[in-house]
PDB file of N, CA and C in Angstrom:
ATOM      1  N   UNK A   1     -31.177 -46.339 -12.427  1.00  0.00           N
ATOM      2  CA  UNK A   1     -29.810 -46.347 -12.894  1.00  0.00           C
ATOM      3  C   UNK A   1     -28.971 -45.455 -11.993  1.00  0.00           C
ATOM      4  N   UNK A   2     -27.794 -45.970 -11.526  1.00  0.00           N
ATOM      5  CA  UNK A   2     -26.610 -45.034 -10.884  1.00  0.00           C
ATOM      6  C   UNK A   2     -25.713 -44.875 -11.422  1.00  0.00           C
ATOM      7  N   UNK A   3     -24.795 -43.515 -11.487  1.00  0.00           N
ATOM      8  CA  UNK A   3     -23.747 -43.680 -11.837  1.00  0.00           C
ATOM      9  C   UNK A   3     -22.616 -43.400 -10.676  1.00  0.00           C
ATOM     10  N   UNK A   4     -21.903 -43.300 -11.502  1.00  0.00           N
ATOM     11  CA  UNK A   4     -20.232 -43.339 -10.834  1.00  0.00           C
ATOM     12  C   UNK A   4     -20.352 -42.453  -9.800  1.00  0.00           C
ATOM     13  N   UNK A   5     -21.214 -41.182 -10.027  1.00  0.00           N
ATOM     14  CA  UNK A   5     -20.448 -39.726  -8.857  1.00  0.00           C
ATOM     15  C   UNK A   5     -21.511 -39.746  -8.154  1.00  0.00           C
ATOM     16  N   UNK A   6     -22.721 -41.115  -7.706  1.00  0.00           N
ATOM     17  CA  UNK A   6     -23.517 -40.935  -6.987  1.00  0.00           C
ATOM     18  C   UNK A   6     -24.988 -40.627  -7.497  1.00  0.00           C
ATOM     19  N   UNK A   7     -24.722 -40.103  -8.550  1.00  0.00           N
ATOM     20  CA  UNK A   7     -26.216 -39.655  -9.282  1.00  0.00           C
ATOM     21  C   UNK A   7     -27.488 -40.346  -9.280  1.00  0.00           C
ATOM     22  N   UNK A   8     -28.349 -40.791  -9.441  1.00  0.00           N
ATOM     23  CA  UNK A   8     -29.457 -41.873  -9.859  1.00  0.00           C
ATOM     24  C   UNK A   8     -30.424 -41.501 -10.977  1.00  0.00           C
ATOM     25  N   UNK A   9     -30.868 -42.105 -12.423  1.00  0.00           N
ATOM     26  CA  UNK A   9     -31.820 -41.643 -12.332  1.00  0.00           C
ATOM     27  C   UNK A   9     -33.252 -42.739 -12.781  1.00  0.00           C
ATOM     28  N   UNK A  10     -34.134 -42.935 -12.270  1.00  0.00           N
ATOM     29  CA  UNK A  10     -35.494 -43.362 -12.792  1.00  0.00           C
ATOM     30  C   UNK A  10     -36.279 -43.028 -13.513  1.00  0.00           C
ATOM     31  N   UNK A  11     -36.505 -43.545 -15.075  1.00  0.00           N
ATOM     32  CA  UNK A  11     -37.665 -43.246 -15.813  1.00  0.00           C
ATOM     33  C   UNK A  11     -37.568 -43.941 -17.341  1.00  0.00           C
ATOM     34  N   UNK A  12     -37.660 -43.027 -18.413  1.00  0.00           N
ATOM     35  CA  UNK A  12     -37.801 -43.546 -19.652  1.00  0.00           C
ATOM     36  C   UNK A  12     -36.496 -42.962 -20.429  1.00  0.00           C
ATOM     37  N   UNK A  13     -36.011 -44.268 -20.866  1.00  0.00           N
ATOM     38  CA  UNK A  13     -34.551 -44.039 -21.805  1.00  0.00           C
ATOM     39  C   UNK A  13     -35.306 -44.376 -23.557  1.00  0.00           C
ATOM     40  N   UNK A  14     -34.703 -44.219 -24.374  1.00  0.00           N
ATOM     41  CA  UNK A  14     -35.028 -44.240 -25.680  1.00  0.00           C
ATOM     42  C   UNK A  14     -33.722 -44.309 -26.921  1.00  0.00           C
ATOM     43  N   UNK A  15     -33.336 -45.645 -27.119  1.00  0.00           N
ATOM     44  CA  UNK A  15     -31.844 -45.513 -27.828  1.00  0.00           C
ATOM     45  C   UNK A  15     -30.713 -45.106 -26.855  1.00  0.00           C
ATOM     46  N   UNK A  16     -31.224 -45.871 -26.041  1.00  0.00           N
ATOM     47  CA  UNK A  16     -29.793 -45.679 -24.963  1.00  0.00           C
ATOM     48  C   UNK A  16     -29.872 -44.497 -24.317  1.00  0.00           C
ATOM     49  N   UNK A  17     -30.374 -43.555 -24.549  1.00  0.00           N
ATOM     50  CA  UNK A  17     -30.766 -42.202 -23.818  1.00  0.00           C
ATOM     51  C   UNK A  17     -31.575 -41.890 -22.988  1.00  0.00           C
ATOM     52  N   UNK A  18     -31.274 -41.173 -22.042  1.00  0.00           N
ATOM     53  CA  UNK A  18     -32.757 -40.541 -21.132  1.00  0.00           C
ATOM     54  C   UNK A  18     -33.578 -39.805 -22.326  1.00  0.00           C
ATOM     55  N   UNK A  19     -34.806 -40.315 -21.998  1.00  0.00           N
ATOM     56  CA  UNK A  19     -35.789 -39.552 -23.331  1.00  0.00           C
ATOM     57  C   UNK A  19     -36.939 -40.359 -22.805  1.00  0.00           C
ATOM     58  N   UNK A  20     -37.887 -39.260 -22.697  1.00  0.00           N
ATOM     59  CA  UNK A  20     -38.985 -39.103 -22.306  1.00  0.00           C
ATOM     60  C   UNK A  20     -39.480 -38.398 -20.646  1.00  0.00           C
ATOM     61  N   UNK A  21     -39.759 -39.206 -19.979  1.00  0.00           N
ATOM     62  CA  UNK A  21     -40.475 -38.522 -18.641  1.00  0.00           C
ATOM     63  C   UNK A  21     -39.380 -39.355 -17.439  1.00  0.00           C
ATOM     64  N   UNK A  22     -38.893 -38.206 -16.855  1.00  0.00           N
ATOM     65  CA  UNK A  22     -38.180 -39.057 -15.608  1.00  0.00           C
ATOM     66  C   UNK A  22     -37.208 -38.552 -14.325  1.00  0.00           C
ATOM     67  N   UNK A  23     -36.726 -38.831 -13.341  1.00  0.00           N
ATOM     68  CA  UNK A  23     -36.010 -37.993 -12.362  1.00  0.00           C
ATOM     69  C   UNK A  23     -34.678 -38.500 -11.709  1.00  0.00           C
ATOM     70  N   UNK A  24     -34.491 -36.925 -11.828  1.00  0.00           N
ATOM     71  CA  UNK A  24     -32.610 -37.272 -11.653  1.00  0.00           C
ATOM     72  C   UNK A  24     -32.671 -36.920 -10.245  1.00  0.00           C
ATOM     73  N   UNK A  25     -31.599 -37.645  -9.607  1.00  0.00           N
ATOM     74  CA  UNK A  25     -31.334 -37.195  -8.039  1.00  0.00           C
ATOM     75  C   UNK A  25     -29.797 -37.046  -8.537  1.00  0.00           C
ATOM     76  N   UNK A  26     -29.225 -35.950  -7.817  1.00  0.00           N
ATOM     77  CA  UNK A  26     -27.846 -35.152  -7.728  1.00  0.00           C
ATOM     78  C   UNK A  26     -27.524 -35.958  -6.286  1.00  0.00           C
ATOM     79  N   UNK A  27     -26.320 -36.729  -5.926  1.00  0.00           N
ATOM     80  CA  UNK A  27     -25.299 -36.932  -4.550  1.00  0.00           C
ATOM     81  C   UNK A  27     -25.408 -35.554  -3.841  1.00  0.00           C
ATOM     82  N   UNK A  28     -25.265 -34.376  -4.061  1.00  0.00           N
ATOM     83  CA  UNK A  28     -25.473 -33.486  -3.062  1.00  0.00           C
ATOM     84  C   UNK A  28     -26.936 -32.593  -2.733  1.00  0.00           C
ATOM     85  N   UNK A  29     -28.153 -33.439  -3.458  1.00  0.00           N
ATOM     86  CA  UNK A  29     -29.109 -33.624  -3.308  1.00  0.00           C
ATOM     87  C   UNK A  29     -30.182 -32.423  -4.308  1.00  0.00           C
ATOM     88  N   UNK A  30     -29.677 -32.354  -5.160  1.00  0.00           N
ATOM     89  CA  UNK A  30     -30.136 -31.302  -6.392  1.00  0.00           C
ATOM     90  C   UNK A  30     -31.323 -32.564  -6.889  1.00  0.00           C
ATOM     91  N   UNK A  31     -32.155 -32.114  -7.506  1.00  0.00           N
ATOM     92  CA  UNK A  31     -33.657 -32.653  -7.879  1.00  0.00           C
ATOM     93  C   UNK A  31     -34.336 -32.196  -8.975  1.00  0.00           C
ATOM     94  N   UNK A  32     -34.421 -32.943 -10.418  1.00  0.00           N
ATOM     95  CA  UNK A  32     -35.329 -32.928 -11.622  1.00  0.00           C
ATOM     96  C   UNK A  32     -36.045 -34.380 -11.812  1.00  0.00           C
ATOM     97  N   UNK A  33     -37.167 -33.314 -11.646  1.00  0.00           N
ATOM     98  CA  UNK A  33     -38.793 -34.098 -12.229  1.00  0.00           C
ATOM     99  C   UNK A  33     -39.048 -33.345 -13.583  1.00  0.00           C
ATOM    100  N   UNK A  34     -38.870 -34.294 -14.588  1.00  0.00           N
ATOM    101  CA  UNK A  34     -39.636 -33.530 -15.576  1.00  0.00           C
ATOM    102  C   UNK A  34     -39.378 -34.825 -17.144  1.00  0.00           C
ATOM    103  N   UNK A  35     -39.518 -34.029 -18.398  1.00  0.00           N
ATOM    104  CA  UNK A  35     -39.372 -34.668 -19.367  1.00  0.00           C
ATOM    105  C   UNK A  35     -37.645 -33.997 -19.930  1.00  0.00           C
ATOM    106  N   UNK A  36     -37.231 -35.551 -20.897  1.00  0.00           N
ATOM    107  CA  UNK A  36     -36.143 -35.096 -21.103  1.00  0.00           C
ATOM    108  C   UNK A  36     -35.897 -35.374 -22.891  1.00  0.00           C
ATOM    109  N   UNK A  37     -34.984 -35.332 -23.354  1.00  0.00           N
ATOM    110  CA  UNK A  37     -34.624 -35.394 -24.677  1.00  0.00           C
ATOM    111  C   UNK A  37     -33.422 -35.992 -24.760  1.00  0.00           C
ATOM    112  N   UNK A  38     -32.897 -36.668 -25.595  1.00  0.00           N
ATOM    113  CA  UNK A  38     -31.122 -36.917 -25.924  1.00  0.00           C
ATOM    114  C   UNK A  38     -30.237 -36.940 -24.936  1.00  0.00           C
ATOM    115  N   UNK A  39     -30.372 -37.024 -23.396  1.00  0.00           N
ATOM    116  CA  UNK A  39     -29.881 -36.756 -22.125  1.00  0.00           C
ATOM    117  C   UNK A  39     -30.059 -35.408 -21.489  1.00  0.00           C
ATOM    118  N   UNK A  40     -30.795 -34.778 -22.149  1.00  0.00           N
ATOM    119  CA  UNK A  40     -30.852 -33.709 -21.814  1.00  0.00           C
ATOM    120  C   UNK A  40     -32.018 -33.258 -21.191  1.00  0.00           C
ATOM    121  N   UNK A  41     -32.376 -32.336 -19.951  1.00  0.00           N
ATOM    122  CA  UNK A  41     -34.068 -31.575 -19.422  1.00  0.00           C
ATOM    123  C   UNK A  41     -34.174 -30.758 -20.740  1.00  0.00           C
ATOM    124  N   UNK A  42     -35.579 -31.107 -21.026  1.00  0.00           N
ATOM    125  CA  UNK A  42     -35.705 -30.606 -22.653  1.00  0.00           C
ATOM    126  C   UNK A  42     -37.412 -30.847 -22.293  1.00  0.00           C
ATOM    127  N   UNK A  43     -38.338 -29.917 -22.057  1.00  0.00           N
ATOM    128  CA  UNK A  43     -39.860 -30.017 -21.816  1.00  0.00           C
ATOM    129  C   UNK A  43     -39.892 -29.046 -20.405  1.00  0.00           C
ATOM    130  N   UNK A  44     -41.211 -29.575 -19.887  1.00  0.00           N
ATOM    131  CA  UNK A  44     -41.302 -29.096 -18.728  1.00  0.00           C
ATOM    132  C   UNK A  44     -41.102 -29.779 -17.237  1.00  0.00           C
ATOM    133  N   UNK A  45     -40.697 -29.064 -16.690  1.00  0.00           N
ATOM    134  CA  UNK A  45     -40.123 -29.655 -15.702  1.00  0.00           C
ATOM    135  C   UNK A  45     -39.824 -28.988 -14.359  1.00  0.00           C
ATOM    136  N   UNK A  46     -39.435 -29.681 -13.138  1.00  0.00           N
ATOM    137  CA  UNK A  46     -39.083 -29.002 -11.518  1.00  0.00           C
ATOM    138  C   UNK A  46     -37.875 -29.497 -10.885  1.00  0.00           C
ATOM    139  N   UNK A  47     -36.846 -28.487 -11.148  1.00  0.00           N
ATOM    140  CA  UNK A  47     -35.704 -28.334 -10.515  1.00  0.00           C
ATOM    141  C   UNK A  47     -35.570 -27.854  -8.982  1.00  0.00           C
ATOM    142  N   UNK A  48     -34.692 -28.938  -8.075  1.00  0.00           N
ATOM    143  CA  UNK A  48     -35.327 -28.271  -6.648  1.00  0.00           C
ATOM    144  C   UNK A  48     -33.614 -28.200  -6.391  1.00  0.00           C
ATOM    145  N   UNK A  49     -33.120 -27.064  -5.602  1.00  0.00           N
ATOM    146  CA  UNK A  49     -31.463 -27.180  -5.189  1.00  0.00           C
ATOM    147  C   UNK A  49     -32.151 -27.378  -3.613  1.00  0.00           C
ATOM    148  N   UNK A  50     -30.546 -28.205  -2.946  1.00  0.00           N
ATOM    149  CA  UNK A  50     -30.479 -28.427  -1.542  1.00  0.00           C
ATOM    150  C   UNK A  50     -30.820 -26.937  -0.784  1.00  0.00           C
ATOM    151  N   UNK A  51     -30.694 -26.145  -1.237  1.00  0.00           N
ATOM    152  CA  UNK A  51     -30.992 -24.709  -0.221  1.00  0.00           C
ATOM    153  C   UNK A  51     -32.557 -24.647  -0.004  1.00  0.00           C
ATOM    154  N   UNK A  52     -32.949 -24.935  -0.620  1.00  0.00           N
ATOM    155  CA  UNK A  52     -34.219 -24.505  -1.352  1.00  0.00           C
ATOM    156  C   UNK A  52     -35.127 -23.438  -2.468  1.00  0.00           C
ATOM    157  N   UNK A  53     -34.155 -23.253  -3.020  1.00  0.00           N
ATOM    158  CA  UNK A  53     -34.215 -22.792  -4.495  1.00  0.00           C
ATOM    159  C   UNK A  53     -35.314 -23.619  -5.024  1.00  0.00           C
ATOM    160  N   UNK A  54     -36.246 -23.277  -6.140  1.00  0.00           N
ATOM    161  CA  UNK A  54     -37.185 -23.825  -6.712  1.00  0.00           C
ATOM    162  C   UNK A  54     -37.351 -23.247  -7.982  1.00  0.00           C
ATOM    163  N   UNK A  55     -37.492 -23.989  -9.376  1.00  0.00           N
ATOM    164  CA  UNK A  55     -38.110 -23.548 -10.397  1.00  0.00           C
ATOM    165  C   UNK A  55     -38.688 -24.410 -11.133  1.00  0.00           C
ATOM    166  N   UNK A  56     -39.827 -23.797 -11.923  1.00  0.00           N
ATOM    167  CA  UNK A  56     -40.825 -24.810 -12.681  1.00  0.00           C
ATOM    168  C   UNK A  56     -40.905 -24.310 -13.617  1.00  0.00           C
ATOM    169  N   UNK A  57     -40.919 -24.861 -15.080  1.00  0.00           N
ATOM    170  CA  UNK A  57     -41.415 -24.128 -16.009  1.00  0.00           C
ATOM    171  C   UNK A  57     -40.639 -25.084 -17.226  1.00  0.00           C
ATOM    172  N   UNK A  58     -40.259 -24.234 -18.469  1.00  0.00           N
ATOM    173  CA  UNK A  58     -39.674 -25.036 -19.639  1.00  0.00           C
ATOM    174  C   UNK A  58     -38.461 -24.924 -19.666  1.00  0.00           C
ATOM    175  N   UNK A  59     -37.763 -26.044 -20.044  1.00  0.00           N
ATOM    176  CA  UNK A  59     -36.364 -26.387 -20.838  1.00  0.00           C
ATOM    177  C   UNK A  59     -36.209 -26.570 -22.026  1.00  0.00           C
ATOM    178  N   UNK A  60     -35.104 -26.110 -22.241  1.00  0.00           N
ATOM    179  CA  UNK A  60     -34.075 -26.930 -23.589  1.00  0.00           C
ATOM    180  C   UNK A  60     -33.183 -26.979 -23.887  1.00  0.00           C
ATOM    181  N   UNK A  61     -32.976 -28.446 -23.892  1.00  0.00           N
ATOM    182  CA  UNK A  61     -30.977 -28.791 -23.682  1.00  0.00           C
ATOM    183  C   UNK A  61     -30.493 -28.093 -22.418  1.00  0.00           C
ATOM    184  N   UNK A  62     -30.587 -28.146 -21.702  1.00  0.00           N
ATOM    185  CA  UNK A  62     -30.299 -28.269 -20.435  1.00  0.00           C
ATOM    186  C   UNK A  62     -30.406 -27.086 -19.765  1.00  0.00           C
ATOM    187  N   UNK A  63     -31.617 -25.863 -20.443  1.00  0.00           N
ATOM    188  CA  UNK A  63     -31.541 -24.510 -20.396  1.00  0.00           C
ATOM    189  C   UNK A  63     -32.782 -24.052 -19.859  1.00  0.00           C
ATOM    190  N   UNK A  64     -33.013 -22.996 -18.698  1.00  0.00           N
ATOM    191  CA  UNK A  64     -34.392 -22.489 -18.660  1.00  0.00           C
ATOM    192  C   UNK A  64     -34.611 -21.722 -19.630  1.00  0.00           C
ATOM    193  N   UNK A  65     -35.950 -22.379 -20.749  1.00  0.00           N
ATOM    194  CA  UNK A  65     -36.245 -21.651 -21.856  1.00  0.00           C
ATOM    195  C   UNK A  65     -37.713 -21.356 -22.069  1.00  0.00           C
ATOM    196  N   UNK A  66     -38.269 -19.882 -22.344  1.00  0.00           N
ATOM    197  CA  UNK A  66     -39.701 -20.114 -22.324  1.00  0.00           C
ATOM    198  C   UNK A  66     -40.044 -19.868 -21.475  1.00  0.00           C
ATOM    199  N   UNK A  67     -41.293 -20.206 -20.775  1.00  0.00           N
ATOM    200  CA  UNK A  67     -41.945 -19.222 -19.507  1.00  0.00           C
ATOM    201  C   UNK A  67     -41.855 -20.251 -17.948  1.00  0.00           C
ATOM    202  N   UNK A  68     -41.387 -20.121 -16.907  1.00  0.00           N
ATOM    203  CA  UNK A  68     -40.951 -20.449 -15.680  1.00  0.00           C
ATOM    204  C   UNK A  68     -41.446 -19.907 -14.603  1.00  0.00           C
ATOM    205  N   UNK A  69     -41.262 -20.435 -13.456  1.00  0.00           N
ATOM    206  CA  UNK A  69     -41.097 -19.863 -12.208  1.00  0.00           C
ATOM    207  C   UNK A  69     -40.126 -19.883 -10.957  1.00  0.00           C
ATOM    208  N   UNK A  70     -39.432 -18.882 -10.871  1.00  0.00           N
ATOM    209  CA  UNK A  70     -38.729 -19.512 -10.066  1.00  0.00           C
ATOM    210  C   UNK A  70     -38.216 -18.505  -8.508  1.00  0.00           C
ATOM    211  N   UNK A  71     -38.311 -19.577  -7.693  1.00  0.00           N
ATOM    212  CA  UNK A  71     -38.653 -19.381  -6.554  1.00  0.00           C
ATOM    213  C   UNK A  71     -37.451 -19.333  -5.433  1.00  0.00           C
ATOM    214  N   UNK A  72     -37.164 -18.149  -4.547  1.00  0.00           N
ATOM    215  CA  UNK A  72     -36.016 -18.377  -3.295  1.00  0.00           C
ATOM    216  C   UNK A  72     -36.218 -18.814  -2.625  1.00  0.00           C
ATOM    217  N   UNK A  73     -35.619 -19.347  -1.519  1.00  0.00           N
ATOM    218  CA  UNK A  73     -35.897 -19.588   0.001  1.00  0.00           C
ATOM    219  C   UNK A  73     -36.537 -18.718   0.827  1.00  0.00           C
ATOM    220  N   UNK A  74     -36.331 -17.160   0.374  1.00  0.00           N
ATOM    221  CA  UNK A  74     -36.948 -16.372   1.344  1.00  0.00           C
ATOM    222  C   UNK A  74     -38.372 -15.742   0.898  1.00  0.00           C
ATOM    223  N   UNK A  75     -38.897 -16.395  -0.463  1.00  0.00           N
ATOM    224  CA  UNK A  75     -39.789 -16.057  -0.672  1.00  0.00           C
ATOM    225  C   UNK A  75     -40.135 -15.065  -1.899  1.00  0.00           C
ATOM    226  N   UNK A  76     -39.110 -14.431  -2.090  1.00  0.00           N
ATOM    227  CA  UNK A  76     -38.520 -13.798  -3.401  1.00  0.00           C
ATOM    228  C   UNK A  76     -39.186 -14.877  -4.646  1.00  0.00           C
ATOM    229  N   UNK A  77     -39.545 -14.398  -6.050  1.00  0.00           N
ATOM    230  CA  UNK A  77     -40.030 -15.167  -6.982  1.00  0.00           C
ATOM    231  C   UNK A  77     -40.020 -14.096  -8.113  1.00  0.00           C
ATOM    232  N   UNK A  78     -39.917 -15.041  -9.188  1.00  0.00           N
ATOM    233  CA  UNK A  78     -39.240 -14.260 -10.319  1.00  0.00           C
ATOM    234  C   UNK A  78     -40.809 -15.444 -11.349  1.00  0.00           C
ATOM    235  N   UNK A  79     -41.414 -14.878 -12.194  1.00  0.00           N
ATOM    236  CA  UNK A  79     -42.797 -15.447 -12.694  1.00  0.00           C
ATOM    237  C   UNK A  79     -42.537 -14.853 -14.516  1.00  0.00           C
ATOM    238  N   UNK A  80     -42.091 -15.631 -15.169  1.00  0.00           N
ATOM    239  CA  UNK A  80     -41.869 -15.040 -16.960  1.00  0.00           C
ATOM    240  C   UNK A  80     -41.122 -15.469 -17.393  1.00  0.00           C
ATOM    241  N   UNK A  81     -41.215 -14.889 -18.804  1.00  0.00           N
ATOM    242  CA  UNK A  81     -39.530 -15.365 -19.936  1.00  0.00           C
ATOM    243  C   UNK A  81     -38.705 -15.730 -19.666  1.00  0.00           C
ATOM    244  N   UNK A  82     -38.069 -16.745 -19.862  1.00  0.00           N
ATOM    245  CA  UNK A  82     -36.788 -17.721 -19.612  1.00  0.00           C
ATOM    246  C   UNK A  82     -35.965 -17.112 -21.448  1.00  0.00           C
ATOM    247  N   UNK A  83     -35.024 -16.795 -21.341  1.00  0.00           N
ATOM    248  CA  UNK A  83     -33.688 -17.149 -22.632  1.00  0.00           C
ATOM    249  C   UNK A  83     -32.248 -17.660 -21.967  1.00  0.00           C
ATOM    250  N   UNK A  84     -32.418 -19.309 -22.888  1.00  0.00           N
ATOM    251  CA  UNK A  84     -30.668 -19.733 -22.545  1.00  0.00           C
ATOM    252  C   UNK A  84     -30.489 -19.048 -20.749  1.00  0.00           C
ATOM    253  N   UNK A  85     -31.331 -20.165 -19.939  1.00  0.00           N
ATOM    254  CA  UNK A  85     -30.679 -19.909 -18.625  1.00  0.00           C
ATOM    255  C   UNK A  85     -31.220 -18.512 -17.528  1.00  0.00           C
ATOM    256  N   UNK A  86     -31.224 -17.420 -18.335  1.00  0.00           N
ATOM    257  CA  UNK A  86     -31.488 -15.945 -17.795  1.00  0.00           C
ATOM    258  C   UNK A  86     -33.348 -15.547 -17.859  1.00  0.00           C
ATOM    259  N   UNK A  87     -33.062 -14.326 -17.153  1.00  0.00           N
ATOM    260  CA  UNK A  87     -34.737 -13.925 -17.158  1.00  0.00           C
ATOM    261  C   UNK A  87     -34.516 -13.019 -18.656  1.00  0.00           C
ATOM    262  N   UNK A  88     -35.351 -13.501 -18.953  1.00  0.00           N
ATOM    263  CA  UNK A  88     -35.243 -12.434 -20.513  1.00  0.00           C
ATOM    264  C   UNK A  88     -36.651 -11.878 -21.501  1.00  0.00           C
ATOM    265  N   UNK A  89     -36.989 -11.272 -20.996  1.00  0.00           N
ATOM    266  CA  UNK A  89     -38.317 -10.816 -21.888  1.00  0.00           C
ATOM    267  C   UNK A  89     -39.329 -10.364 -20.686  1.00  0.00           C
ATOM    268  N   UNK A  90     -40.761 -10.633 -20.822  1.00  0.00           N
ATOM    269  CA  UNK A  90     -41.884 -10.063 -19.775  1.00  0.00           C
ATOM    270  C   UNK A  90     -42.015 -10.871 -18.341  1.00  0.00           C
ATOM    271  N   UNK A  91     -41.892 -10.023 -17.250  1.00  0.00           N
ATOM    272  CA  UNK A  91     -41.961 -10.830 -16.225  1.00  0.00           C
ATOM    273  C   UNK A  91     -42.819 -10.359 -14.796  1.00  0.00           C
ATOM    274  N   UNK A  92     -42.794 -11.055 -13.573  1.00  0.00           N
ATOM    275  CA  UNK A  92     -43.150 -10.304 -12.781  1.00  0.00           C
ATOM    276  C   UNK A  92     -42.366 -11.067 -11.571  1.00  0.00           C
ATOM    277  N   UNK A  93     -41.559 -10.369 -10.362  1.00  0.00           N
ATOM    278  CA  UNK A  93     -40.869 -10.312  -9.668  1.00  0.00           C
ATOM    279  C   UNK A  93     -41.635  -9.964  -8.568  1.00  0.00           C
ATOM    280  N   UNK A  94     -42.096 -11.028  -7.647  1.00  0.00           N
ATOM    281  CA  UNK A  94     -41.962 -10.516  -6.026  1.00  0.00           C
ATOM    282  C   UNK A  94     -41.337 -10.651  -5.054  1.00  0.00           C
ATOM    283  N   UNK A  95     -41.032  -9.536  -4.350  1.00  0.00           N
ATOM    284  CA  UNK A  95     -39.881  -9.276  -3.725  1.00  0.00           C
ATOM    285  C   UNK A  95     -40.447 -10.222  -1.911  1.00  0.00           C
ATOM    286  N   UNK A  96     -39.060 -10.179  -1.429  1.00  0.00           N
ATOM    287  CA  UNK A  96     -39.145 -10.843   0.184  1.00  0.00           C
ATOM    288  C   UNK A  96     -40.662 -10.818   1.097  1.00  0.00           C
ATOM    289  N   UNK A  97     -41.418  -9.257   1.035  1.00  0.00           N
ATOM    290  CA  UNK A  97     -41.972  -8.455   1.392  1.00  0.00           C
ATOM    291  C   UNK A  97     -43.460  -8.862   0.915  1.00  0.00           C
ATOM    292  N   UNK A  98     -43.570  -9.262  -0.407  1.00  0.00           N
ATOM    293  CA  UNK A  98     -44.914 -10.046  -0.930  1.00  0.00           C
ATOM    294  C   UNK A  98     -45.485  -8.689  -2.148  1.00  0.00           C
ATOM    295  N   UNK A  99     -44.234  -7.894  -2.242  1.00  0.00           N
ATOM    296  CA  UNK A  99     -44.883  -6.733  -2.965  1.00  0.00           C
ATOM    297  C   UNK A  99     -44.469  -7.355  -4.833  1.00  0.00           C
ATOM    298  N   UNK A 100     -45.311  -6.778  -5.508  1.00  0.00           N
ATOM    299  CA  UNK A 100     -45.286  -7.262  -6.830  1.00  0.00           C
ATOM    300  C   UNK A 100     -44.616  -6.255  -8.006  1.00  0.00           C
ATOM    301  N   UNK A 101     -44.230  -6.611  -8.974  1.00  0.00           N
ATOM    302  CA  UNK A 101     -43.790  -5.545  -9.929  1.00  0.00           C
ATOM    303  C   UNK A 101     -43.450  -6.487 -11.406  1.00  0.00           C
ATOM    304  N   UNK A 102     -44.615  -5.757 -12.133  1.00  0.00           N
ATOM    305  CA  UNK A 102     -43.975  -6.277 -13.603  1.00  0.00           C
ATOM    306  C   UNK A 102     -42.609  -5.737 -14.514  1.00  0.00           C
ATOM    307  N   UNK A 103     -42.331  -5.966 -15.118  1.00  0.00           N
ATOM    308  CA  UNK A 103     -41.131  -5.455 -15.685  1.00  0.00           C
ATOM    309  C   UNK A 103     -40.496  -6.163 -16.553  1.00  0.00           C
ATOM    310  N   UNK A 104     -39.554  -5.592 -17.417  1.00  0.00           N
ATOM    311  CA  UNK A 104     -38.694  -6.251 -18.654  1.00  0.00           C
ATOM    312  C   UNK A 104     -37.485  -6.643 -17.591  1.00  0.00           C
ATOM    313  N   UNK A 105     -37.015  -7.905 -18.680  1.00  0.00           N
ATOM    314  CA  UNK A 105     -35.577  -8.426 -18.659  1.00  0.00           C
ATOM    315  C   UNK A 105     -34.825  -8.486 -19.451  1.00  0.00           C
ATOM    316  N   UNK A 106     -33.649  -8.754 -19.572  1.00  0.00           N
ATOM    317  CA  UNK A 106     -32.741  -8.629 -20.755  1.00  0.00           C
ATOM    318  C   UNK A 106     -31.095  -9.554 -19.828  1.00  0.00           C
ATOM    319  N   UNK A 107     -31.190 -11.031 -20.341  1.00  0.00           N
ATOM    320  CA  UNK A 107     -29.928 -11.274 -19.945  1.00  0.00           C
ATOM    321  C   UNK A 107     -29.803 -11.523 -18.460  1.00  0.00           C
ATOM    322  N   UNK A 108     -30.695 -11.552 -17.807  1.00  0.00           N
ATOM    323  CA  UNK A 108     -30.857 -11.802 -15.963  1.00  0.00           C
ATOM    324  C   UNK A 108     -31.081 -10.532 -15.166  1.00  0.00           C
ATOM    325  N   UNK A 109     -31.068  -9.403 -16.833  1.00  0.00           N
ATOM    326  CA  UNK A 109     -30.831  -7.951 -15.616  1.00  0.00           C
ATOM    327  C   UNK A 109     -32.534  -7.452 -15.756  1.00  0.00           C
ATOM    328  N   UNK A 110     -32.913  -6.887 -14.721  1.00  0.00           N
ATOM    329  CA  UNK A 110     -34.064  -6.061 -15.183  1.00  0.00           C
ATOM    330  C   UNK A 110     -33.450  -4.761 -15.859  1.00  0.00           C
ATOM    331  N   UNK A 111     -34.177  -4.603 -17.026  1.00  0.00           N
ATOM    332  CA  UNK A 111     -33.865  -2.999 -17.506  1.00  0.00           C
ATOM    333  C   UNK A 111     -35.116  -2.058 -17.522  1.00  0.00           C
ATOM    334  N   UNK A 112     -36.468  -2.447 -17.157  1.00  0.00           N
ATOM    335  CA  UNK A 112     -37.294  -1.127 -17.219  1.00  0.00           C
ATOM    336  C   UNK A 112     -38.775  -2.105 -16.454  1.00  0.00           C
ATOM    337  N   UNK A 113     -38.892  -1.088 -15.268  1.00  0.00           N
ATOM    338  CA  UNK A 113     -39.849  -1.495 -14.293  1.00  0.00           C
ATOM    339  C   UNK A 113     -41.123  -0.846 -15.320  1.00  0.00           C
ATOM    340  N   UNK A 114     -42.587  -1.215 -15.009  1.00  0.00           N
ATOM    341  CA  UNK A 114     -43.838  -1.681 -15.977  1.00  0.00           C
ATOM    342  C   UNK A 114     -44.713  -0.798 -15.039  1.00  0.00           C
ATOM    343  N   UNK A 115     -44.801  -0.702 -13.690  1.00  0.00           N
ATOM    344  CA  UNK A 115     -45.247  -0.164 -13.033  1.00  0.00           C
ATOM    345  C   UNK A 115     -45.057   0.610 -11.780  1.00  0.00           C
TER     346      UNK A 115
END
């Protein structure tokens, strides 16, 4: 299926809806593989941006929710708790360098390094 602004997507609709397992291509080349709900990424799933941004892990309603991974271009990676979008709860962060560090989140911010 295409739409109007270029979009495409291939897989399983349900009552007229995307619902079930399937992948969206974005016109400026943004990328979901995963399962969906009511039109919505709702399960697990792999979001890829044109930079090369990467994340894997759970959705809902169109939200990173639940436990993820997600990955920079330079190698940077963020491994834990997803809330509504943000890093939020137990995680572990490695930096450019390959060095590791567990730590809390709250809202996208780290507030208290673990080790």
């Amino acid at each position: 299926m295409e739409w109007a602004d270029g979009s495409t997507y291939t897989g399983d609709f349900k009552n007229n809806k995307i619902c079930g397992v399937g992948t969206h291509r974005w016109k400026e080349g943004k990328v979901y593989e995963g399962q969906w709900k009511n039109n919505k990424m709702h399960g697990k799933g792999r979001y890829k941006w044109p930079d090369g941004r990467f994340y894997e892990g759970s959705y809902q309603d169109d939200k990173k929710e639940g436990n993820g991974i997600f990955t920079w271009p330079d190698g940077r990676k963020y491994e834990g708790e997803w809330h509504y979008n943000k890093q939020h709860g137990s995680g572990k962060f490695t930096d450019s360098k390959g060095i590791v560090r567990s730590g809390e989140w709250r809202e996208g911010n780290n507030i208290k390094w673990l080790d």
